[in-house]
Each structure stands twice: as C-alpha cells, then as structure tokens.
C-alpha atoms as a PDB file:
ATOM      1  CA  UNK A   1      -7.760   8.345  -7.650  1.00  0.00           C
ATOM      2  CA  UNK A   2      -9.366   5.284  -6.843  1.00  0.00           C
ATOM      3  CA  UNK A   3     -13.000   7.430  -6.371  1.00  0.00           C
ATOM      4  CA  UNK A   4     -12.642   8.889  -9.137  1.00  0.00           C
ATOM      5  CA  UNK A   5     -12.228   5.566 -11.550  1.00  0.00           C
ATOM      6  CA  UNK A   6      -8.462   5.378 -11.858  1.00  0.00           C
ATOM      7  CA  UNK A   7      -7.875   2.470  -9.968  1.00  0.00           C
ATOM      8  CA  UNK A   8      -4.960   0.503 -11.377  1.00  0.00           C
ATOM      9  CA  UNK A   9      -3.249   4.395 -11.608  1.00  0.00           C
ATOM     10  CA  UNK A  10      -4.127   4.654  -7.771  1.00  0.00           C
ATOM     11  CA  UNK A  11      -3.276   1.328  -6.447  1.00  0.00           C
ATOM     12  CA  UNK A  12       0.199   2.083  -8.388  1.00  0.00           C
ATOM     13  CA  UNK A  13       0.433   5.065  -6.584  1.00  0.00           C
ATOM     14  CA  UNK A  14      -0.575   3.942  -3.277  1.00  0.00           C
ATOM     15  CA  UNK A  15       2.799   1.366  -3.285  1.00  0.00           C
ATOM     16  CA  UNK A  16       5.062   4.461  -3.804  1.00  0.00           C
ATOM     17  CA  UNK A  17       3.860   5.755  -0.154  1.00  0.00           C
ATOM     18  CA  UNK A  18       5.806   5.402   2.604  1.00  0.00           C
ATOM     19  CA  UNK A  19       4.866   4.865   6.459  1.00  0.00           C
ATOM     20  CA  UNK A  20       5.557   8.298   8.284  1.00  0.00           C
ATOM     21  CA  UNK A  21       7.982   8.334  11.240  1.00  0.00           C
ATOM     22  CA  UNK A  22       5.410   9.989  13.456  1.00  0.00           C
ATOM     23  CA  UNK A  23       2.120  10.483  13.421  1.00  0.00           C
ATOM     24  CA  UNK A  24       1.555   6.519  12.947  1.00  0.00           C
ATOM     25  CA  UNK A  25      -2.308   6.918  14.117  1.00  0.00           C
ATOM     26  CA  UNK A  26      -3.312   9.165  11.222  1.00  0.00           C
ATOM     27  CA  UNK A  27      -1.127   6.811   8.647  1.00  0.00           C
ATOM     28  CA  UNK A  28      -2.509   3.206  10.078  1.00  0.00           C
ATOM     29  CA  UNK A  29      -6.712   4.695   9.729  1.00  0.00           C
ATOM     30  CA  UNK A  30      -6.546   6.461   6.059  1.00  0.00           C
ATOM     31  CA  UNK A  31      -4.448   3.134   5.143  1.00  0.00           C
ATOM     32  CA  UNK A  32      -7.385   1.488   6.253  1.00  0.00           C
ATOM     33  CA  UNK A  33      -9.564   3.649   4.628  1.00  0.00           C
ATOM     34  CA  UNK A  34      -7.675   3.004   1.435  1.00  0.00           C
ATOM     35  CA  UNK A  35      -7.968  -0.764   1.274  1.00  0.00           C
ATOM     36  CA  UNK A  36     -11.833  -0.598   1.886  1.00  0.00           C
ATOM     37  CA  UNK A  37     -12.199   2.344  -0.477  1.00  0.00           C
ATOM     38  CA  UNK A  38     -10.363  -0.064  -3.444  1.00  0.00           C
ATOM     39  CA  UNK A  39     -12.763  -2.817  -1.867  1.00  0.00           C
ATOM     40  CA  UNK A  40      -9.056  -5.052  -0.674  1.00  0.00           C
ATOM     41  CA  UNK A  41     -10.913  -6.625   2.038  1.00  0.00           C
ATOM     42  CA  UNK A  42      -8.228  -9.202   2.902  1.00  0.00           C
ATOM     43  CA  UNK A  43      -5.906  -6.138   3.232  1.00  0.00           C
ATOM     44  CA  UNK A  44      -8.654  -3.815   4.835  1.00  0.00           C
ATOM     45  CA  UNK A  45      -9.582  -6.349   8.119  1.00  0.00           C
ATOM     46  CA  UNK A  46      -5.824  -6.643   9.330  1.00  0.00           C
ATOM     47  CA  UNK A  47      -5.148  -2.715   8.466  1.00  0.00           C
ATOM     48  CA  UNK A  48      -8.313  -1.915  10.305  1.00  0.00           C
ATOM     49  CA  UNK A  49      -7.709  -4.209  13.617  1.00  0.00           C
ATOM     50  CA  UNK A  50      -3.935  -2.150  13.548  1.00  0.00           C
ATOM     51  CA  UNK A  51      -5.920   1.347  13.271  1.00  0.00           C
ATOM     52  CA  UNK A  52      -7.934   0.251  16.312  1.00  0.00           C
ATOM     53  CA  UNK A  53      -4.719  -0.893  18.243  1.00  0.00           C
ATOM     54  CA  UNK A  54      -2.814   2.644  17.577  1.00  0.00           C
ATOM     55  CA  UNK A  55      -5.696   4.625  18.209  1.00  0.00           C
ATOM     56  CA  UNK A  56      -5.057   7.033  21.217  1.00  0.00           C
ATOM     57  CA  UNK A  57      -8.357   8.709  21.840  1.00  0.00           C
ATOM     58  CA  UNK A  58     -12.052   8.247  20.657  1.00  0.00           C
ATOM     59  CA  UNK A  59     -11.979  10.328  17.604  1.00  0.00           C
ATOM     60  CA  UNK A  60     -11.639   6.761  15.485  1.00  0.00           C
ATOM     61  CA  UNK A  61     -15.087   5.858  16.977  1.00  0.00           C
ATOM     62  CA  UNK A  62     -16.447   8.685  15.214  1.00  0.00           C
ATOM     63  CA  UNK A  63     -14.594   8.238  11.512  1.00  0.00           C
ATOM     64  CA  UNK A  64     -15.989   4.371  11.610  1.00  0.00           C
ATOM     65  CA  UNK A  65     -19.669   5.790  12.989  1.00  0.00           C
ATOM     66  CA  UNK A  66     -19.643   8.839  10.026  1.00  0.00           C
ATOM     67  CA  UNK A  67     -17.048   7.496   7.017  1.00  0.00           C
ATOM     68  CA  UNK A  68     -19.528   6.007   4.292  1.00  0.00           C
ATOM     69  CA  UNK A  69     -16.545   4.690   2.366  1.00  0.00           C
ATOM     70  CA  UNK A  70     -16.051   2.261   5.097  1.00  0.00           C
ATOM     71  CA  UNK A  71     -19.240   0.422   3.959  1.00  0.00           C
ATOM     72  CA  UNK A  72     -18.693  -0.612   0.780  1.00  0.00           C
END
C-alpha cells in the first residue's frame, strides 16, 4: 500500500500486524523492509540491526545486495 501511494492507509494497516510465533527471521527482514520502504529511518536502523542478529544463513546478504527499496 505504501508503493502504491496509500501511505497513511498502509502505515494503519501495518499496526494491525502481529509478530508470528515462528518463522521470526522472515518477520524481523520484511519489517525492516517496511520501515525503509515508508522512509521511517529511526524505525528502519534498529529493525534492520535485529534482521541481521536473527538471520540464520546468508540469504539476507543477498536481499540487502539485490532489494532496491532498501535504498531509498
């Protein structure tokens, strides 16, 4: 929602979600994701550093490497 210019509608959204019981690797990166994607920089930086410390294999290398929406 936020990429496609409904950002107060997708920030509104994004508070209803929340953090799975498993799977906490997937959750912590696209959180990430989010908060540079809606350009939150004081929420992406600590989100990011807790992506890094839950990753469990190299694949996060890649998404920071390829993901365009990570340079904003």
């Amino acid at each position: 929602m936020i990429l496609d210019g409904q950002r107060e509608e997708g920030l509104k959204k994004f508070d209803t979600i929340e953090a799975p019981r498993g799977d906490t690797e997937f959750y912590e990166s696209m959180r990430a994701w989010f908060y540079s994607v809606s350009q939150q920089r004081e929420k992406f930086y600590p989100a990011f550093e807790t992506a890094l410390t839950h990753a469990r294999a190299t694949h996060i290398l890649e998404w920071i490497d390829q993901d365009v929406d990570l340079d904003v």
